[in-house]
N, C-alpha and C. Protein backbone atom coordinates (compact mmCIF):
# COMPACT_ATOMS: atom_id res chain seq x y z
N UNK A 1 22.56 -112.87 -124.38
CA UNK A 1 23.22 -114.06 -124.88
C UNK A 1 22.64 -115.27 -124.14
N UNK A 2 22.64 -116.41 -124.75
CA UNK A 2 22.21 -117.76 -124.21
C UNK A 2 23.46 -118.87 -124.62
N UNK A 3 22.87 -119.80 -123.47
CA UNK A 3 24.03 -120.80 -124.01
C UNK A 3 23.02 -122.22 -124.15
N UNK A 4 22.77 -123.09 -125.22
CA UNK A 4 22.27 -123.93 -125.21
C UNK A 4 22.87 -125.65 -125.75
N UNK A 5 22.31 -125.91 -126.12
CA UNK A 5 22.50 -127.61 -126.89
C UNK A 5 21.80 -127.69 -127.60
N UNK A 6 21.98 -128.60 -128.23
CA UNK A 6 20.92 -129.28 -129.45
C UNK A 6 20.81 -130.76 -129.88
N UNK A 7 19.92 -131.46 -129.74
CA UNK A 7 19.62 -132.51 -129.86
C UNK A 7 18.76 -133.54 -130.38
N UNK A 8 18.49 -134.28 -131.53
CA UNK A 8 17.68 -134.42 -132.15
C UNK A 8 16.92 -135.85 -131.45
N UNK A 9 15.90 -136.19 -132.06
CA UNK A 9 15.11 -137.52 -131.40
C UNK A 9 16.26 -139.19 -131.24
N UNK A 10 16.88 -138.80 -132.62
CA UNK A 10 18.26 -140.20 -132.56
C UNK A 10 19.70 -139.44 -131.93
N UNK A 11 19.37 -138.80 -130.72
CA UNK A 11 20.38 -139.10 -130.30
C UNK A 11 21.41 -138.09 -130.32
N UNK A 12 21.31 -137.38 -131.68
CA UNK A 12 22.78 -136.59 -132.19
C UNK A 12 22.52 -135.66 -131.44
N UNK A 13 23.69 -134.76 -131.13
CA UNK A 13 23.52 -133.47 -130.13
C UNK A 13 25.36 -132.83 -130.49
N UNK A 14 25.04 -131.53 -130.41
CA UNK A 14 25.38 -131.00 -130.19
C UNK A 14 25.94 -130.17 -128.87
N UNK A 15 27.36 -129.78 -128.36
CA UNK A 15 27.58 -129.61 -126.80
C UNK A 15 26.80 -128.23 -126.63
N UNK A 16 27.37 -127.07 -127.45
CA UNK A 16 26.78 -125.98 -126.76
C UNK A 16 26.24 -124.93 -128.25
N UNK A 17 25.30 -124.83 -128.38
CA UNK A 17 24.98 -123.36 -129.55
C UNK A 17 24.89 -122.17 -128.46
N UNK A 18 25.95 -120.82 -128.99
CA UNK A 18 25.59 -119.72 -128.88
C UNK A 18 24.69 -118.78 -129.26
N UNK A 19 23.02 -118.00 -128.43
CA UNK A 19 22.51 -117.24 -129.36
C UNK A 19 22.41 -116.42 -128.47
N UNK A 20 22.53 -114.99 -129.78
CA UNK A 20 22.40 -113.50 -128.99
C UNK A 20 20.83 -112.86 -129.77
N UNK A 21 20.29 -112.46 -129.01
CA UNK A 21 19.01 -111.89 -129.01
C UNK A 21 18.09 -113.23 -129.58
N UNK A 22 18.34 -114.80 -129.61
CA UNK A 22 17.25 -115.55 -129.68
C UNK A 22 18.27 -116.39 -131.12
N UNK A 23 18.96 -115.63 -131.88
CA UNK A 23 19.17 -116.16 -132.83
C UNK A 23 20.51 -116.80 -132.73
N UNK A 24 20.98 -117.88 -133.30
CA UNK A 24 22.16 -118.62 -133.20
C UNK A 24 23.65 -118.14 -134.08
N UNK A 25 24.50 -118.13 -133.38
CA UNK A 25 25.80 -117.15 -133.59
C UNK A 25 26.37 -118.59 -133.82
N UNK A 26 26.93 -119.25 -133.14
CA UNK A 26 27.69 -120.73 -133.30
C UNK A 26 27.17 -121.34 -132.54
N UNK A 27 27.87 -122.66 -133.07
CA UNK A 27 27.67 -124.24 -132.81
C UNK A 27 29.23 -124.21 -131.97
N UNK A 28 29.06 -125.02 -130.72
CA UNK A 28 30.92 -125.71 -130.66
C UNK A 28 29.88 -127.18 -130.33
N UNK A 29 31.47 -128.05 -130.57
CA UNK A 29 30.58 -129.40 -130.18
C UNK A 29 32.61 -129.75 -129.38
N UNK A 30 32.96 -130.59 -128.52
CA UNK A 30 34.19 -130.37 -127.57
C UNK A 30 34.31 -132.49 -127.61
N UNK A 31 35.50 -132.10 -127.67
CA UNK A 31 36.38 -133.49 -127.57
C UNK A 31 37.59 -133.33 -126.77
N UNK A 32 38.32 -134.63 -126.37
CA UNK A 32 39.41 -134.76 -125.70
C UNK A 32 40.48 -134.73 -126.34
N UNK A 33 40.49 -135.42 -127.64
CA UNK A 33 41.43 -135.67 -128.86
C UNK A 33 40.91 -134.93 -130.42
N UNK A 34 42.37 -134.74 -131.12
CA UNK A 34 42.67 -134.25 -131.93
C UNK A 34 41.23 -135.25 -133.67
N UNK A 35 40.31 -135.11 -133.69
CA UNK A 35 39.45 -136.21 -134.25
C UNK A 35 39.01 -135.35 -135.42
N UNK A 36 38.93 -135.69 -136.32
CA UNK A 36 37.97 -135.30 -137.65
C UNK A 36 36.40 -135.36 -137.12
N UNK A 37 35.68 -133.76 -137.78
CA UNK A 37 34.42 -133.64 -137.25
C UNK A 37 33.25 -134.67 -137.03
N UNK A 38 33.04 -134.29 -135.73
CA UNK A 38 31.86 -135.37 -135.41
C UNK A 38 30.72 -135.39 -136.25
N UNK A 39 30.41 -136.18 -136.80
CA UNK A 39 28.71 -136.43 -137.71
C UNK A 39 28.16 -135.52 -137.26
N UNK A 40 27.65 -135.69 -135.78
CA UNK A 40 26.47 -134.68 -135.55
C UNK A 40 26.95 -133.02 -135.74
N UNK A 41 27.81 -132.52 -136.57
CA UNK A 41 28.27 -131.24 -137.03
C UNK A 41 27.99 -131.05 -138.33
N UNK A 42 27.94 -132.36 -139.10
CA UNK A 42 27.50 -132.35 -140.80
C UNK A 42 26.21 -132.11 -140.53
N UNK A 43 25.44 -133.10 -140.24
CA UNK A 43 24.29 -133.11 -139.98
C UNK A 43 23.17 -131.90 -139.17
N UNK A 44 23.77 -131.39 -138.38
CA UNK A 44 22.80 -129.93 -137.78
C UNK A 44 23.28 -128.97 -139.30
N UNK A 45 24.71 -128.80 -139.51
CA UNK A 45 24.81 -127.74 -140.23
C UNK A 45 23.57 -127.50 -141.50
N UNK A 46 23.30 -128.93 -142.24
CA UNK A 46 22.47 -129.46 -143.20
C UNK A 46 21.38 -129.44 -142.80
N UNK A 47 20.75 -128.98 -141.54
CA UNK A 47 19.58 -129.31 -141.21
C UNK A 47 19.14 -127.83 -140.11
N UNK A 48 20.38 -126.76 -139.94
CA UNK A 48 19.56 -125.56 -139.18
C UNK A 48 20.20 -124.29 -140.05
N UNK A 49 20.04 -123.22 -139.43
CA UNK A 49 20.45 -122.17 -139.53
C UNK A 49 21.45 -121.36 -138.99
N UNK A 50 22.45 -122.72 -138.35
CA UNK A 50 23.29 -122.12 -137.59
C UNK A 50 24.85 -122.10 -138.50
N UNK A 51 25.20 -120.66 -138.32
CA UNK A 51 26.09 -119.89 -139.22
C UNK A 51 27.40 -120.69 -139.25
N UNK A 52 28.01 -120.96 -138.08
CA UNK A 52 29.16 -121.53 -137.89
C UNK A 52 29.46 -122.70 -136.88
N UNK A 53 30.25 -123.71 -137.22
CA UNK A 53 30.36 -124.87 -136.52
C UNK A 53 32.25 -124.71 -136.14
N UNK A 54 31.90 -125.20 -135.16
CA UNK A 54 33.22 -125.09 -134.44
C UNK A 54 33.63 -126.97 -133.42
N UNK A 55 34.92 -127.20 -133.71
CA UNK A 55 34.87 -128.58 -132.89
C UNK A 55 36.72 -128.27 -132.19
N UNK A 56 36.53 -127.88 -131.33
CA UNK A 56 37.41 -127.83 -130.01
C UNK A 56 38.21 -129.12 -129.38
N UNK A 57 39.45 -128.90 -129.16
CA UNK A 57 39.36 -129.91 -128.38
C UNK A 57 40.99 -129.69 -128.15
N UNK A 58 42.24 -130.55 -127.06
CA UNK A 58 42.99 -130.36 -126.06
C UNK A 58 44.75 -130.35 -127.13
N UNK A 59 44.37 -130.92 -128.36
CA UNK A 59 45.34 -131.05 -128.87
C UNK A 59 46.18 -129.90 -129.83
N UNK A 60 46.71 -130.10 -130.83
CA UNK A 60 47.12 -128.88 -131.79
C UNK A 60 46.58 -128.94 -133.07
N UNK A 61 46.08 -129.89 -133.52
CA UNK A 61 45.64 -129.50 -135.27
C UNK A 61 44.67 -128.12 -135.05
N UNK A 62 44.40 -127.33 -136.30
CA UNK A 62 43.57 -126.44 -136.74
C UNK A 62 43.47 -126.63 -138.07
N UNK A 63 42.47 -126.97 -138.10
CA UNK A 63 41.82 -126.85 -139.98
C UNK A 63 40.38 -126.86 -140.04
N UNK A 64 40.04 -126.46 -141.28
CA UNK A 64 38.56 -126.60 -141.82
C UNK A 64 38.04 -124.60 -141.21
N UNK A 65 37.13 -124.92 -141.66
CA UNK A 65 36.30 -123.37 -142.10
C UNK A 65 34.80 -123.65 -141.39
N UNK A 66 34.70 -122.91 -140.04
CA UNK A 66 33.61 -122.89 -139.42
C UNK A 66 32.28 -122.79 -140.44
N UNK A 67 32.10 -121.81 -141.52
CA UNK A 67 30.94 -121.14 -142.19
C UNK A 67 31.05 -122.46 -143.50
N UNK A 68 31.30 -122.72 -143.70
CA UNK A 68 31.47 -123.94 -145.04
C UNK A 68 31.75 -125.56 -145.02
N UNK A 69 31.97 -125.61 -143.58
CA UNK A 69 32.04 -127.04 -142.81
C UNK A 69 32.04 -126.69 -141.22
N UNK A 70 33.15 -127.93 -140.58
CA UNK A 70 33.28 -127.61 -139.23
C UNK A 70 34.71 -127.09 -138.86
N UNK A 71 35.56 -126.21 -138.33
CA UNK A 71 36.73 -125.81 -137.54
C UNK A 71 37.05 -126.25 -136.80
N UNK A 72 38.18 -127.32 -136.86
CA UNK A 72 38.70 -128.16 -135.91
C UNK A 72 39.87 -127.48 -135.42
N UNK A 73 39.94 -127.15 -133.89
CA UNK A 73 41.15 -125.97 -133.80
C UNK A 73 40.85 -126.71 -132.03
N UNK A 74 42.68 -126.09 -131.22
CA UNK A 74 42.61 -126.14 -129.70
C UNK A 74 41.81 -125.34 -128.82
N UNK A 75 41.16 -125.79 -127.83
CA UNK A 75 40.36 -124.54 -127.34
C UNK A 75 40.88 -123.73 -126.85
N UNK A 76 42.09 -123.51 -126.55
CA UNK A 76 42.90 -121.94 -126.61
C UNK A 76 42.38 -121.40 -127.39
N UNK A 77 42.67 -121.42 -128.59
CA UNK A 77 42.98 -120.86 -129.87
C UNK A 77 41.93 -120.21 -130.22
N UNK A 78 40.69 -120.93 -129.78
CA UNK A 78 39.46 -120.94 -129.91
C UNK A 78 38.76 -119.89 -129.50
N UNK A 79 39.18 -119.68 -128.12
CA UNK A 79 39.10 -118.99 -126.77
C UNK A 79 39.69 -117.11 -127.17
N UNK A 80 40.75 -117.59 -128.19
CA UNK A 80 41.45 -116.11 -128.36
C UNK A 80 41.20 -115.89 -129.28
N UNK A 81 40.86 -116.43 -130.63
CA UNK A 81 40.20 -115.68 -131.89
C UNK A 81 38.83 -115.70 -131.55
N UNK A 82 38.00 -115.88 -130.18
CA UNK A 82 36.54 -115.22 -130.21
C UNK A 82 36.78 -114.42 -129.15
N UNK A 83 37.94 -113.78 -128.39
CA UNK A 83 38.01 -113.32 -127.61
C UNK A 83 37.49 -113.49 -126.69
N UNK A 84 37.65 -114.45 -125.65
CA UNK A 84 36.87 -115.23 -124.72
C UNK A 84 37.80 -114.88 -123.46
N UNK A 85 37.87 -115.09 -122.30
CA UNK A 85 38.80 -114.92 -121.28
C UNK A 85 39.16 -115.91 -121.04
């Protein structure tokens, strides 16, 4: 497993992509507040091969669909439906 980022020449980035054996499993990108997905989550999704987008962050909403947009959910929540410690 690796843990990386992603970042394009203007700027946009992404916080962390997960890949196992080289290839990319998810995207998370992490906020403080409860926010509708960051641009740079439309934009990689439209532009790589990465399966699922995920946007984390301290509050309670959960909505949206990692594989078909971005998943805006608490990083608890986050933490326990990927089984994380």
């Amino acid at each position: 497993m690796e843990l990386r980022f992603i970042r394009d020449t203007d700027r946009r980035e992404i916080d962390f992509v997960v890949l196992r054996d080289g290839i990319p499993e998810f995207a998370v990108e992490c906020k403080t507040g409860e926010r509708e997905p960051a641009p740079a989550c439309r934009y990689f999704r439209e532009r790589t091969d990465i399966p699922a987008f995920y946007q984390v962050h301290c509050g309670e909403k959960d909505y949206g669909n990692p594989r078909s947009g971005t998943r805006v959910l608490p990083f608890a929540r986050f933490c326990t439906e990927l089984n994380l410690p």
